[in-house]
N, C-alpha and C. Protein backbone atom coordinates (compact mmCIF):
# COMPACT_ATOMS: atom_id res chain seq x y z
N UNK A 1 113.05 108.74 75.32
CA UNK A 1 112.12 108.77 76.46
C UNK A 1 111.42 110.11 76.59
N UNK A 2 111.96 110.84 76.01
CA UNK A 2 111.64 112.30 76.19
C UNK A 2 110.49 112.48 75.53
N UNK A 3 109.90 111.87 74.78
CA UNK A 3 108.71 111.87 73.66
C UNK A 3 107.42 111.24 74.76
N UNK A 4 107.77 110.06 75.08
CA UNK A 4 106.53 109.48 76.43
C UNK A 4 106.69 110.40 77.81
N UNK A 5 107.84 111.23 77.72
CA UNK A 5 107.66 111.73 79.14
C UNK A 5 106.64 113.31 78.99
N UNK A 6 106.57 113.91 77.86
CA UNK A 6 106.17 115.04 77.26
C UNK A 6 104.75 114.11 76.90
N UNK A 7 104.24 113.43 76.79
CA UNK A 7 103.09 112.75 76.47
C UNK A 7 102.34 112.34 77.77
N UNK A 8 102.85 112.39 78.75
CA UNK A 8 102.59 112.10 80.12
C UNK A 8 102.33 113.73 80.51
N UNK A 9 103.16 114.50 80.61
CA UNK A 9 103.13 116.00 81.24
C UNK A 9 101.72 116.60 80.03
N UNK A 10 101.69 116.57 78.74
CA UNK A 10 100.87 117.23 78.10
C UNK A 10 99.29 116.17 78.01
N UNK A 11 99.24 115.37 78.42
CA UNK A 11 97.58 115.13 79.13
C UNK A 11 97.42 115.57 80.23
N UNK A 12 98.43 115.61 80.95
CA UNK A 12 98.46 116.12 82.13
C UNK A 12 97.44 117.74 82.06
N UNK A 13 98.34 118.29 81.94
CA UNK A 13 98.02 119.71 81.25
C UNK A 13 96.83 119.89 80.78
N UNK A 14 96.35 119.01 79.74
CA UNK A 14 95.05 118.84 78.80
C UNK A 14 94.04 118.72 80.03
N UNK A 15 94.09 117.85 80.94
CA UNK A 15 92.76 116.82 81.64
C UNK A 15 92.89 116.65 83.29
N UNK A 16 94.30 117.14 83.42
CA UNK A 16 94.81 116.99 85.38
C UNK A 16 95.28 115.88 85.57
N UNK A 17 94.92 114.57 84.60
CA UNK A 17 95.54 113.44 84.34
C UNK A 17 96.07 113.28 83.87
N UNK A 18 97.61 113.13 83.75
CA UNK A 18 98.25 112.79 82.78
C UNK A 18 98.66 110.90 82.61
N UNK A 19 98.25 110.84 80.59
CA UNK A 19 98.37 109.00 80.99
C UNK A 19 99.31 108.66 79.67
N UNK A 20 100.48 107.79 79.68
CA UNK A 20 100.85 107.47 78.58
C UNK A 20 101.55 106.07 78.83
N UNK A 21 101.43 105.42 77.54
CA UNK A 21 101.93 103.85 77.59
C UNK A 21 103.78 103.66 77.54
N UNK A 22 103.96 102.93 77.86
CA UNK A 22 105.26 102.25 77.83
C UNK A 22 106.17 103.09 78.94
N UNK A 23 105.55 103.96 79.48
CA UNK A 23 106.93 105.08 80.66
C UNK A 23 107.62 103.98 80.87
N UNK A 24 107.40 102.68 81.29
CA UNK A 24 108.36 101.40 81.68
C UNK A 24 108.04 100.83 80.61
N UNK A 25 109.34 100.39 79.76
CA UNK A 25 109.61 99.50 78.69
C UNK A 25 109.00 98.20 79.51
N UNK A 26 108.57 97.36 78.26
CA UNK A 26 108.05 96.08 78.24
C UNK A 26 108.82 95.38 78.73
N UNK A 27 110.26 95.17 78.94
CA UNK A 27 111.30 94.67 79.56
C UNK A 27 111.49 94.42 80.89
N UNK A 28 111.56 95.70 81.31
CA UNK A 28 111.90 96.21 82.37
C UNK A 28 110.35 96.15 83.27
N UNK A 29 109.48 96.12 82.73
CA UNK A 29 107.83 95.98 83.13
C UNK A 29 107.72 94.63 83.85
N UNK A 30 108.19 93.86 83.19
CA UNK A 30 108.21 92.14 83.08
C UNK A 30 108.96 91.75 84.27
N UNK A 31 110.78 92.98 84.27
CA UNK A 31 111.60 92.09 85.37
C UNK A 31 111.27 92.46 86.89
N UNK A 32 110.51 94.14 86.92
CA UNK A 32 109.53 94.44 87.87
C UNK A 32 108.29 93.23 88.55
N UNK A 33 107.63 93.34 87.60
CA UNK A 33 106.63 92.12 87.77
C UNK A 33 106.72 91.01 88.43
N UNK A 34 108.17 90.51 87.94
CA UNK A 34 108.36 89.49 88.93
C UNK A 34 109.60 89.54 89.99
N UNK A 35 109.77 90.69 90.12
CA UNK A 35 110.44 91.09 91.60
C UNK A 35 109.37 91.25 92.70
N UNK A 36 107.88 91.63 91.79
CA UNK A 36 106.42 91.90 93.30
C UNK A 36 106.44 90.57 93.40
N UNK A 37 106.09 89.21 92.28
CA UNK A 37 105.74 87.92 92.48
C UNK A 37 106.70 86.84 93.48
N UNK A 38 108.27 87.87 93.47
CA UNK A 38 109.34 87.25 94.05
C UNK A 38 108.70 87.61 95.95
N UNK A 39 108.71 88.89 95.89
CA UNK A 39 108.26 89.36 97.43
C UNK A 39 106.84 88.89 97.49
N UNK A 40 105.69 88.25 96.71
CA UNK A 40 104.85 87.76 97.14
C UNK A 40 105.01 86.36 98.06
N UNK A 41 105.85 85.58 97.38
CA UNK A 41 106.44 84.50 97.50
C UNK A 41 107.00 84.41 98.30
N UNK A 42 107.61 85.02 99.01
CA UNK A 42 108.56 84.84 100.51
C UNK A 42 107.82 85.76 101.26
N UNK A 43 106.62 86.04 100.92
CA UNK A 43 105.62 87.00 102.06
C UNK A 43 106.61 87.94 102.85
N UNK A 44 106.93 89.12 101.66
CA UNK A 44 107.76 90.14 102.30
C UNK A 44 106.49 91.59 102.33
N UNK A 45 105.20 90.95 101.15
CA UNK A 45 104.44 92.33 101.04
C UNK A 45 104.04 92.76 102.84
N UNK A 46 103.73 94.17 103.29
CA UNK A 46 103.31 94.25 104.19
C UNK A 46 102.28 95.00 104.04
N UNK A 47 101.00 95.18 104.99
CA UNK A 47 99.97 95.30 104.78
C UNK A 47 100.32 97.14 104.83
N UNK A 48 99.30 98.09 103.76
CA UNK A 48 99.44 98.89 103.85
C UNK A 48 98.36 99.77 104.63
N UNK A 49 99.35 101.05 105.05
CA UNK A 49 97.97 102.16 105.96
C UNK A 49 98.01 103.25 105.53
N UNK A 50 97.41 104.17 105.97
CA UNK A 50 97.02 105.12 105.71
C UNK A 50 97.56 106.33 106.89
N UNK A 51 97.54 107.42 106.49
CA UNK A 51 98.74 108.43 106.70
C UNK A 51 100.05 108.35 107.18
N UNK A 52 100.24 108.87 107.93
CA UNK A 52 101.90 109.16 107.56
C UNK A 52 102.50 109.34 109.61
N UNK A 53 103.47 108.74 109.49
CA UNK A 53 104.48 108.71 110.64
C UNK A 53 103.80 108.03 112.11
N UNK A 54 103.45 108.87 112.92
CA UNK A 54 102.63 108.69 114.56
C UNK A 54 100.91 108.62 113.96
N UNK A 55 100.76 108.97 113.18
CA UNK A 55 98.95 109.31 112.43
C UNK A 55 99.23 107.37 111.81
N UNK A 56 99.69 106.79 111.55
CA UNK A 56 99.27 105.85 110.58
C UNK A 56 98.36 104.97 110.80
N UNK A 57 97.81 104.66 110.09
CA UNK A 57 96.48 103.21 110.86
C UNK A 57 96.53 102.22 110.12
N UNK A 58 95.73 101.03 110.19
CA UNK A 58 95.98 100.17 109.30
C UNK A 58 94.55 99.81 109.45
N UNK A 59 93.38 99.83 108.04
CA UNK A 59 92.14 99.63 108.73
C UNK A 59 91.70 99.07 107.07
N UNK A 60 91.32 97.89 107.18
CA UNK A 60 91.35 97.30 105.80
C UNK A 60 89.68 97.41 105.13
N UNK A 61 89.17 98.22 105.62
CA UNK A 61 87.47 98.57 105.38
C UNK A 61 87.48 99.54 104.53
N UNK A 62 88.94 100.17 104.62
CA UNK A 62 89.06 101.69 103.93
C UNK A 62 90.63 101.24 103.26
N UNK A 63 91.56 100.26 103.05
CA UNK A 63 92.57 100.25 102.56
C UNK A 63 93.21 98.68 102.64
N UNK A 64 92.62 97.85 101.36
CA UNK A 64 93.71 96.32 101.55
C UNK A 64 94.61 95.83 100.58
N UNK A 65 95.21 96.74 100.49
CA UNK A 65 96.83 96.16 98.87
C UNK A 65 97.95 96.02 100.15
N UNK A 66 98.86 95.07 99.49
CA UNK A 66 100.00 95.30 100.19
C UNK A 66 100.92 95.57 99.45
N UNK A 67 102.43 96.43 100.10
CA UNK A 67 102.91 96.87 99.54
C UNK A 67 104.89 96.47 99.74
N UNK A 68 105.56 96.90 99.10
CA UNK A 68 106.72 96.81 99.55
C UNK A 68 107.88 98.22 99.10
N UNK A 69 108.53 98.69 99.95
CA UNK A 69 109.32 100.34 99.01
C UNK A 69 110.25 100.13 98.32
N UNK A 70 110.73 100.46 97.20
CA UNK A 70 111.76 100.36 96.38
C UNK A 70 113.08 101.25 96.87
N UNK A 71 114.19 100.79 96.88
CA UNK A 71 115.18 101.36 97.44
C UNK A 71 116.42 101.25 96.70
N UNK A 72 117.01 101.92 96.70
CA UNK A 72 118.43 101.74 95.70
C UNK A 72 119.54 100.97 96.79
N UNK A 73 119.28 101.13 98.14
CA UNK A 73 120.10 100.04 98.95
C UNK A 73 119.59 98.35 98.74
N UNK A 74 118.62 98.31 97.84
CA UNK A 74 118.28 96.83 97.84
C UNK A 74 119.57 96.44 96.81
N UNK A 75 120.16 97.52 96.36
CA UNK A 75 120.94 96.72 95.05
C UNK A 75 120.46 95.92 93.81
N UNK A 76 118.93 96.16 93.54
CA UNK A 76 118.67 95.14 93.05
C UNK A 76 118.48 95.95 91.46
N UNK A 77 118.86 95.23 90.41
CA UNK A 77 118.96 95.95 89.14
C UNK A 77 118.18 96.35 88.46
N UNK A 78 116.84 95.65 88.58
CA UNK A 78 115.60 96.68 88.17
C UNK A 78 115.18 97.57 88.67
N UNK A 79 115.00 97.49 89.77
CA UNK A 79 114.48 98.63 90.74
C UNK A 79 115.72 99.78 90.76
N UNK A 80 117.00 99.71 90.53
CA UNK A 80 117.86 100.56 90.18
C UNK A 80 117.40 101.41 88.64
N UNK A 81 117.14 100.61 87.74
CA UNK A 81 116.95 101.29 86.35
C UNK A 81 115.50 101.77 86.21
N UNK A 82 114.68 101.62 87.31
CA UNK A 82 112.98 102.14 87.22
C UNK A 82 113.60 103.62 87.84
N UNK A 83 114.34 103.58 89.00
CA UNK A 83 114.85 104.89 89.57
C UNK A 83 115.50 105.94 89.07
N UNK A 84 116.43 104.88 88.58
CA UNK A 84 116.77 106.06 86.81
C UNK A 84 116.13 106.73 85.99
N UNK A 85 115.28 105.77 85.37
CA UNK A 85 114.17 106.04 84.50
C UNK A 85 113.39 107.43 85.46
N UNK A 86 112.95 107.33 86.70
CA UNK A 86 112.09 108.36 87.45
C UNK A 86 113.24 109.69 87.55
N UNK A 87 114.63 109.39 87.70
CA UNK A 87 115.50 110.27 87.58
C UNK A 87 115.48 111.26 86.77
N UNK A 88 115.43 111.21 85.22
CA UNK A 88 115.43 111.42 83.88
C UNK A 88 114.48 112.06 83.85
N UNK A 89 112.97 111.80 84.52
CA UNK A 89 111.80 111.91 84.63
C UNK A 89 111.37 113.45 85.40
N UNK A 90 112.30 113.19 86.52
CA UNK A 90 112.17 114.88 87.30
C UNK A 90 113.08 115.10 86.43
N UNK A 91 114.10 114.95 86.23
CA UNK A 91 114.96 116.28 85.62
C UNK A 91 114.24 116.72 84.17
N UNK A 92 113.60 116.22 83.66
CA UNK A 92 113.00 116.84 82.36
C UNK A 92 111.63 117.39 83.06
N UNK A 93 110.73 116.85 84.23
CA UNK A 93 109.96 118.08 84.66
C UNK A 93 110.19 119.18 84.90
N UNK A 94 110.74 119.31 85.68
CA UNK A 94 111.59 120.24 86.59
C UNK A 94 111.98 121.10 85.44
N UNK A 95 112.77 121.09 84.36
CA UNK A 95 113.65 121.40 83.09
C UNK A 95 112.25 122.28 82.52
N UNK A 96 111.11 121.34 82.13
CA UNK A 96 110.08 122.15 81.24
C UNK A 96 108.82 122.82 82.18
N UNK A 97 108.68 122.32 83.30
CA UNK A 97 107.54 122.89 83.49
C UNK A 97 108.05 123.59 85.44
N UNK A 98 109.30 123.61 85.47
CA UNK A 98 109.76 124.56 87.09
C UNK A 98 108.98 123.97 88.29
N UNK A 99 109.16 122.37 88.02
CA UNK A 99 108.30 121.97 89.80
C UNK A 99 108.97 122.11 90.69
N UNK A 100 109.93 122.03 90.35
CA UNK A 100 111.01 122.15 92.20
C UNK A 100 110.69 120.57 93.02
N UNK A 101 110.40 119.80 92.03
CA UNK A 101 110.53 118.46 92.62
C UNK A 101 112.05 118.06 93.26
N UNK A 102 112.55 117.72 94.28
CA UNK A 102 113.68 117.40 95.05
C UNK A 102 114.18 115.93 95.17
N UNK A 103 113.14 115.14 95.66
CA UNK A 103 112.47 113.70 95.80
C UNK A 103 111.69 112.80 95.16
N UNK A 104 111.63 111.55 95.90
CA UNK A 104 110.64 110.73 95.38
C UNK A 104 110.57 109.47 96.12
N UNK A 105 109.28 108.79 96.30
CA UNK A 105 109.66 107.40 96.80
C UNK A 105 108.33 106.62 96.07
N UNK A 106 108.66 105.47 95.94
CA UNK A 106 107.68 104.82 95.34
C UNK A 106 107.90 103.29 95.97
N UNK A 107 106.61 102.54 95.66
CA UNK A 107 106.40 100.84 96.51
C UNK A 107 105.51 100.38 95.28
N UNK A 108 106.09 98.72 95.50
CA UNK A 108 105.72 97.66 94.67
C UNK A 108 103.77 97.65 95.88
N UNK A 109 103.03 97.45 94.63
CA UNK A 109 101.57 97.40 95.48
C UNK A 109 101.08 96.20 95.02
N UNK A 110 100.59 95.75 95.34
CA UNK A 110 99.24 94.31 95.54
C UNK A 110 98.34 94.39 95.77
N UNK A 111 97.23 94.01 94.88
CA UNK A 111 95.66 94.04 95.38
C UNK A 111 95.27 92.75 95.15
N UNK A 112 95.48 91.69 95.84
CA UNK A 112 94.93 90.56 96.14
C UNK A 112 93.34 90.69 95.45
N UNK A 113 92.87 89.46 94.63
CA UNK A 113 91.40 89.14 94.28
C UNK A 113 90.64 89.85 95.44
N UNK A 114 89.55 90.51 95.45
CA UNK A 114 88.77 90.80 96.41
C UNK A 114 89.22 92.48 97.66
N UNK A 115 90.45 92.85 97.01
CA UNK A 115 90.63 93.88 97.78
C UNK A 115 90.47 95.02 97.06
N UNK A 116 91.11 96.60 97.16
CA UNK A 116 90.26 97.61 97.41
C UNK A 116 91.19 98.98 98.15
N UNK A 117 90.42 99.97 97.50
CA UNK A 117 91.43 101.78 98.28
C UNK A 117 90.63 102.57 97.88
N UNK A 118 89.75 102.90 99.09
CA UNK A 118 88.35 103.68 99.25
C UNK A 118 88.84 105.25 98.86
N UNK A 119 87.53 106.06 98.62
CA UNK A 119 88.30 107.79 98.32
C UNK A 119 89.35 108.05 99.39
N UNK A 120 90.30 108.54 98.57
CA UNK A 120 91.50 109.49 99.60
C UNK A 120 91.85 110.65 98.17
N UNK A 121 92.42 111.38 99.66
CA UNK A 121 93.74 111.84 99.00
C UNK A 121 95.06 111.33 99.23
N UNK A 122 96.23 112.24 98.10
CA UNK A 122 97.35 111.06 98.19
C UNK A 122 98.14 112.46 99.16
N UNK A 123 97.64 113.64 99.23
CA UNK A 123 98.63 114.27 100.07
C UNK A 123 98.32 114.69 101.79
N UNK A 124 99.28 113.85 102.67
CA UNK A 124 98.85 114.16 104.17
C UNK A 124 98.40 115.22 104.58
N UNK A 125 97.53 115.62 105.13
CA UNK A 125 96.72 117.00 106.18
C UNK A 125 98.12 117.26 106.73
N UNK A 126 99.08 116.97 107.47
CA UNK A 126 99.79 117.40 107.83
C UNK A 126 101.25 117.50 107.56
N UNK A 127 101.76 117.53 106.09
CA UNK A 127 102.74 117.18 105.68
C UNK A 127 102.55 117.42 104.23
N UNK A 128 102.93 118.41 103.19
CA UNK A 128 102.37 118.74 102.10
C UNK A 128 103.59 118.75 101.05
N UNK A 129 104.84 117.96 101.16
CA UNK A 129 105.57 117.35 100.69
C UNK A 129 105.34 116.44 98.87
N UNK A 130 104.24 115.65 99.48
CA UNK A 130 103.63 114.97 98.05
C UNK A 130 103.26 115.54 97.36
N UNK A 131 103.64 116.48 96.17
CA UNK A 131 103.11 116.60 95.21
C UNK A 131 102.52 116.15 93.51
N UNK A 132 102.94 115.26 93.38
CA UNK A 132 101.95 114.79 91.82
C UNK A 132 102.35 113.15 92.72
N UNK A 133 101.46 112.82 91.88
CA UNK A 133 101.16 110.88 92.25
C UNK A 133 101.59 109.94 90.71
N UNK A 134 102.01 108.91 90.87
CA UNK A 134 102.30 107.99 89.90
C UNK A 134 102.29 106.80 89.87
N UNK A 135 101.57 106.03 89.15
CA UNK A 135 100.88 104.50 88.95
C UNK A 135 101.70 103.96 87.59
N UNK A 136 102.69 103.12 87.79
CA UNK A 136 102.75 102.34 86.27
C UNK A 136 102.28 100.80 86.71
N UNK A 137 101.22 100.70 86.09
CA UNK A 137 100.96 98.99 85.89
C UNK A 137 101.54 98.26 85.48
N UNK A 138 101.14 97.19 85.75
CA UNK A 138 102.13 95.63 85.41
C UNK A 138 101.38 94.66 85.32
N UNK A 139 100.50 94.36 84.90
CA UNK A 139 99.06 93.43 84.75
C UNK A 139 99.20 93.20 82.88
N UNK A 140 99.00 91.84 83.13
CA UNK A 140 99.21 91.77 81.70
C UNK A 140 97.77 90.96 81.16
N UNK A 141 97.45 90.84 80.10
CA UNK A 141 95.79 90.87 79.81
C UNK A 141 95.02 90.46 80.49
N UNK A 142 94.97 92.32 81.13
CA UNK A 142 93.83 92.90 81.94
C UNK A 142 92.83 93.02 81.01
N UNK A 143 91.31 92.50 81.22
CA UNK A 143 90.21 93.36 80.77
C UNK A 143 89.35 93.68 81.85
N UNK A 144 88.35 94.52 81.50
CA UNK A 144 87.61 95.49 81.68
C UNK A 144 86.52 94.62 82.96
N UNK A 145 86.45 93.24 82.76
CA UNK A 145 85.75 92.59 83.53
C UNK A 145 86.56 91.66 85.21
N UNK A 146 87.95 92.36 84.58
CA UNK A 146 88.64 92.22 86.03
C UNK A 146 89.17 93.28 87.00
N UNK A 147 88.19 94.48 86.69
CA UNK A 147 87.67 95.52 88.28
C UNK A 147 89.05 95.99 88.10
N UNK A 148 89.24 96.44 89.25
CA UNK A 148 90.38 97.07 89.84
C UNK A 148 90.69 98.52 89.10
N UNK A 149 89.93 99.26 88.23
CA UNK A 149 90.13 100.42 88.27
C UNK A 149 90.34 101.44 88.65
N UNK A 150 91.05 102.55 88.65
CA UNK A 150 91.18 103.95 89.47
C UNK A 150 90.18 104.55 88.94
N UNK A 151 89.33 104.95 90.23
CA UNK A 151 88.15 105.98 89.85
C UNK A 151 88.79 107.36 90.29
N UNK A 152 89.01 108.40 89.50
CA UNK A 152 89.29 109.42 89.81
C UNK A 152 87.96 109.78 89.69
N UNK A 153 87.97 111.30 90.91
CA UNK A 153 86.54 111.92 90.87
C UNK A 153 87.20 113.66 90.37
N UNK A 154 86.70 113.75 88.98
CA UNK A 154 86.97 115.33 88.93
C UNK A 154 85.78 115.91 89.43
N UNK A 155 85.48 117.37 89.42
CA UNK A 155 84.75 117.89 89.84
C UNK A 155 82.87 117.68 89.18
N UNK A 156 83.03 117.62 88.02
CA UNK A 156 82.43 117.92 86.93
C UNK A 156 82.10 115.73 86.45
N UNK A 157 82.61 115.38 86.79
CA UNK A 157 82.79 113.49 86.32
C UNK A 157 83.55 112.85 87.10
N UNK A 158 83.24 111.91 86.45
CA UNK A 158 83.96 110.30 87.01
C UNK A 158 84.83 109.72 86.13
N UNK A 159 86.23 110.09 86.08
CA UNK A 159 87.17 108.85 85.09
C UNK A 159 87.79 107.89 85.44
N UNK A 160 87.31 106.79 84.57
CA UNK A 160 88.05 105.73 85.33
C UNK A 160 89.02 104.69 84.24
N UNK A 161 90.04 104.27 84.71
CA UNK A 161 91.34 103.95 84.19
C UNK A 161 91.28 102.23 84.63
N UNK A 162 91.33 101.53 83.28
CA UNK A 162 91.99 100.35 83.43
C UNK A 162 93.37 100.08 83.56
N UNK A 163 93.66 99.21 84.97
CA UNK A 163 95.16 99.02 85.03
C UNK A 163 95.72 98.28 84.37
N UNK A 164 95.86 98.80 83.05
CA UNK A 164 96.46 97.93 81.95
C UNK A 164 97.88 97.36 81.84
N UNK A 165 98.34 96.66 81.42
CA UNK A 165 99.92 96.55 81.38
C UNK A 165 100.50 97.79 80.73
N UNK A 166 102.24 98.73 81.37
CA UNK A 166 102.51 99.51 80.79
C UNK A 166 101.78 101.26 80.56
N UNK A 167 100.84 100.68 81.41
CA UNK A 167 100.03 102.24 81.39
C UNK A 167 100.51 103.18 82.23
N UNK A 168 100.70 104.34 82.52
CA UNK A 168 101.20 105.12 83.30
C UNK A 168 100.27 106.44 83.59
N UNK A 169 100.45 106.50 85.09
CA UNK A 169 99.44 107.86 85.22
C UNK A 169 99.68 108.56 86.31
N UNK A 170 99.80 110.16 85.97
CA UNK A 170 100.27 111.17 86.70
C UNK A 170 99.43 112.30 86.98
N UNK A 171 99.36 112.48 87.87
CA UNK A 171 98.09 114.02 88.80
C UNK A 171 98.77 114.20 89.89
N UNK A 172 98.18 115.10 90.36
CA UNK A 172 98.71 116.62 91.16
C UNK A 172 97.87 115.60 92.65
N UNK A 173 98.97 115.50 93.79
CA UNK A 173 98.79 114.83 95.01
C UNK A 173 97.67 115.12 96.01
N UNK A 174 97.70 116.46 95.54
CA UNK A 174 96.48 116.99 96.18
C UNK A 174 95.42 117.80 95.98
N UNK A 175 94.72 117.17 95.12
CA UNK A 175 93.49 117.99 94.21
C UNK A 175 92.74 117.01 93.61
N UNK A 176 93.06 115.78 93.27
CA UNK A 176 91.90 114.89 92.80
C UNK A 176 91.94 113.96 94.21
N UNK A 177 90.63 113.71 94.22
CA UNK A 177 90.08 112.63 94.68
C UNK A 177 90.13 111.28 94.12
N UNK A 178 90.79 109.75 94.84
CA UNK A 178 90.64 109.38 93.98
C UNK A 178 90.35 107.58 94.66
N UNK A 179 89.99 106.77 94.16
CA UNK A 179 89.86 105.25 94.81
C UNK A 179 90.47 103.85 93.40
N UNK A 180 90.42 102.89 94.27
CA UNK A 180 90.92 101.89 93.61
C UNK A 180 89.48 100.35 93.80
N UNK A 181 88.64 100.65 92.28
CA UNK A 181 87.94 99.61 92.89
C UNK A 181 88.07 98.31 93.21
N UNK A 182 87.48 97.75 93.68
CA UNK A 182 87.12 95.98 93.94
C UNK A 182 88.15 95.29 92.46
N UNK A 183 89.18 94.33 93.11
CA UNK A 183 89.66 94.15 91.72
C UNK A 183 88.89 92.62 91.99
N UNK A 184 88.79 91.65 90.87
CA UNK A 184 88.64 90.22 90.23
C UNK A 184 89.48 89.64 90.47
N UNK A 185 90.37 90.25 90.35
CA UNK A 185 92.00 89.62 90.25
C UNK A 185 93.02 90.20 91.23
N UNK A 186 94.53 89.50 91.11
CA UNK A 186 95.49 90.13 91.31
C UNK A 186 95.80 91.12 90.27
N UNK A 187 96.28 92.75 91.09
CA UNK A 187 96.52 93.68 90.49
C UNK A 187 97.78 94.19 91.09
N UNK A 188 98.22 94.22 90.31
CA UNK A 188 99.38 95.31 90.34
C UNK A 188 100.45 96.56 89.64
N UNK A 189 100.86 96.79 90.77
CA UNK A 189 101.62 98.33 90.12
C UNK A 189 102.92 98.50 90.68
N UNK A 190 103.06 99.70 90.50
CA UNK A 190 104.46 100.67 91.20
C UNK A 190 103.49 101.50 91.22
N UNK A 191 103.67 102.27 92.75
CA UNK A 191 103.02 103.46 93.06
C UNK A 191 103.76 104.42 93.61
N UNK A 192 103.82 105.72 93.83
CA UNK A 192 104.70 106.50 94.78
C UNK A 192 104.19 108.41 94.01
N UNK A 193 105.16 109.11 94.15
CA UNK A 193 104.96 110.76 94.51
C UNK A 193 106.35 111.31 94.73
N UNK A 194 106.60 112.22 93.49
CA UNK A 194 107.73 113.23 93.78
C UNK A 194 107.12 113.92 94.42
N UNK A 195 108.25 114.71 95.26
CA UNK A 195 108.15 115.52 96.31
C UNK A 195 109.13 116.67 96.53
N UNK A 196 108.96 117.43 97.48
CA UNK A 196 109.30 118.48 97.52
C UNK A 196 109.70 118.85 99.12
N UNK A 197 111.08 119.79 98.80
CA UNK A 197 111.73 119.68 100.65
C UNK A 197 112.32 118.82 100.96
C-alpha cells in the first residue's frame, strides 16, 4: 500500500492535487458500494449542509448529495477495514511528510441524477481543524458524459476530475476552491478530512 499511498502524497506535491487509483482495492470498493446502496434502500441517507455545529444550514441551491458517517461503532466490516486502510494512511503521512494529523472522519455521499455542490471550501471560517480533503469513488463505468465532476479552481486553471471507479483524491482543506458538477447519474463516493487537535 505504501507504493499508492506515496503516489497519492507525490502528485500531491507535484500539482496541490494529489490523485491515485486503487487507494481502495476493487474488493473492498464493491463491499463499500453496496453498504451506500444498502443505506439508500432503507432511506438512512440524510440530507447534507453546510458548515459546522450552531452555523449549519441546509440549502439545496448551494448543496444536494446525501450523506451518511462512517463509524467504527457501526461494527460493520467494511467500513472497519476502509478505517484501517485511512489508519496506515496517516501513519505513513505523518511518518514522511510531519502533518501532525491526529483525526479523521469521513461519510458515505450521494448525488442523486440531477444534484450538485456549488464553490466551497472544505475548511470552516471558524474551526480550522480540517486539514487535507479526500474523495475515493465508487462509480463503476463512469464516462465523461455522466457530469458529476470535481471542478477544482487553481489559481492559474480549472481541473476537473472524473469520478471514476477507484480513483482517489487528496488537497489541502483550505486553499483550493472547489465544486461538484450537475451529475447525469447517481454518483458516488466516500468523502471526509484528516484533522488536527
Amino acid at each position: 500500500m505504501e507504493k499508492i499511498f506515496d503516489q497519492l502524497i507525490d502528485s500531491f506535491i507535484r500539482n496541490q492535487v494529489g490523485i491515485a487509483e486503487n487507494f481502495i482495492n476493487p474488493v473492498l470498493a464493491i463491499q463499500l458500494l453496496n453498504n451506500l446502496l444498502h443505506l439508500q434502500r432503507d432511506d438512512l441517507l440524510l440530507l447534507a449542509g453546510t458548515g459546522n455545529e450552531a452555523a449549519v444550514a441546509y440549502n439545496e441551491t448551494l448543496r444536494s448529495d446525501k450523506i451518511h458517517w462512517l463509524d467504527r461503532i457501526h461494527n460493520d466490516p467494511y467500513e472497519n477495514d476502509f478505517l484501517d486502510l485511512i489508519d496506515a494512511f496517516v501513519i505513513h503521512l505523518n511518518r514522511t511528510c510531519y502533518t501532525g494529523i491526529t483525526g479523521y472522519e469521513f461519510h458515505y455521499a450521494l448525488y442523486e441524477k440531477g444534484t450538485f455542490y456549488k464553490k466551497h471550501l472544505d475548511q470552516f471560517r471558524n474551526n480550522e481543524v480540517r486539514q487535507y480533503s479526500m474523495i475515493m469513488y465508487l462509480n463503476e463505468n463512469w464516462t465523461t458524459n455522466d457530469g458529476g465532476e470535481l471542478c477544482i479552481h487553481h489559481i492559474d486553471h480549472i481541473q476537473l476530475i472524473t469520478p471514476v471507479n477507484g480513483k482517489s483524491v487528496f488537497f489541502k482543506s483550505s486553499e483550493l476552491v472547489h465544486e461538484v458538477l450537475l451529475t447525469h447519474k447517481p454518483r458516488m463516493s466516500i468523502t471526509g478530512w484528516l484533522k488536527i487537535g
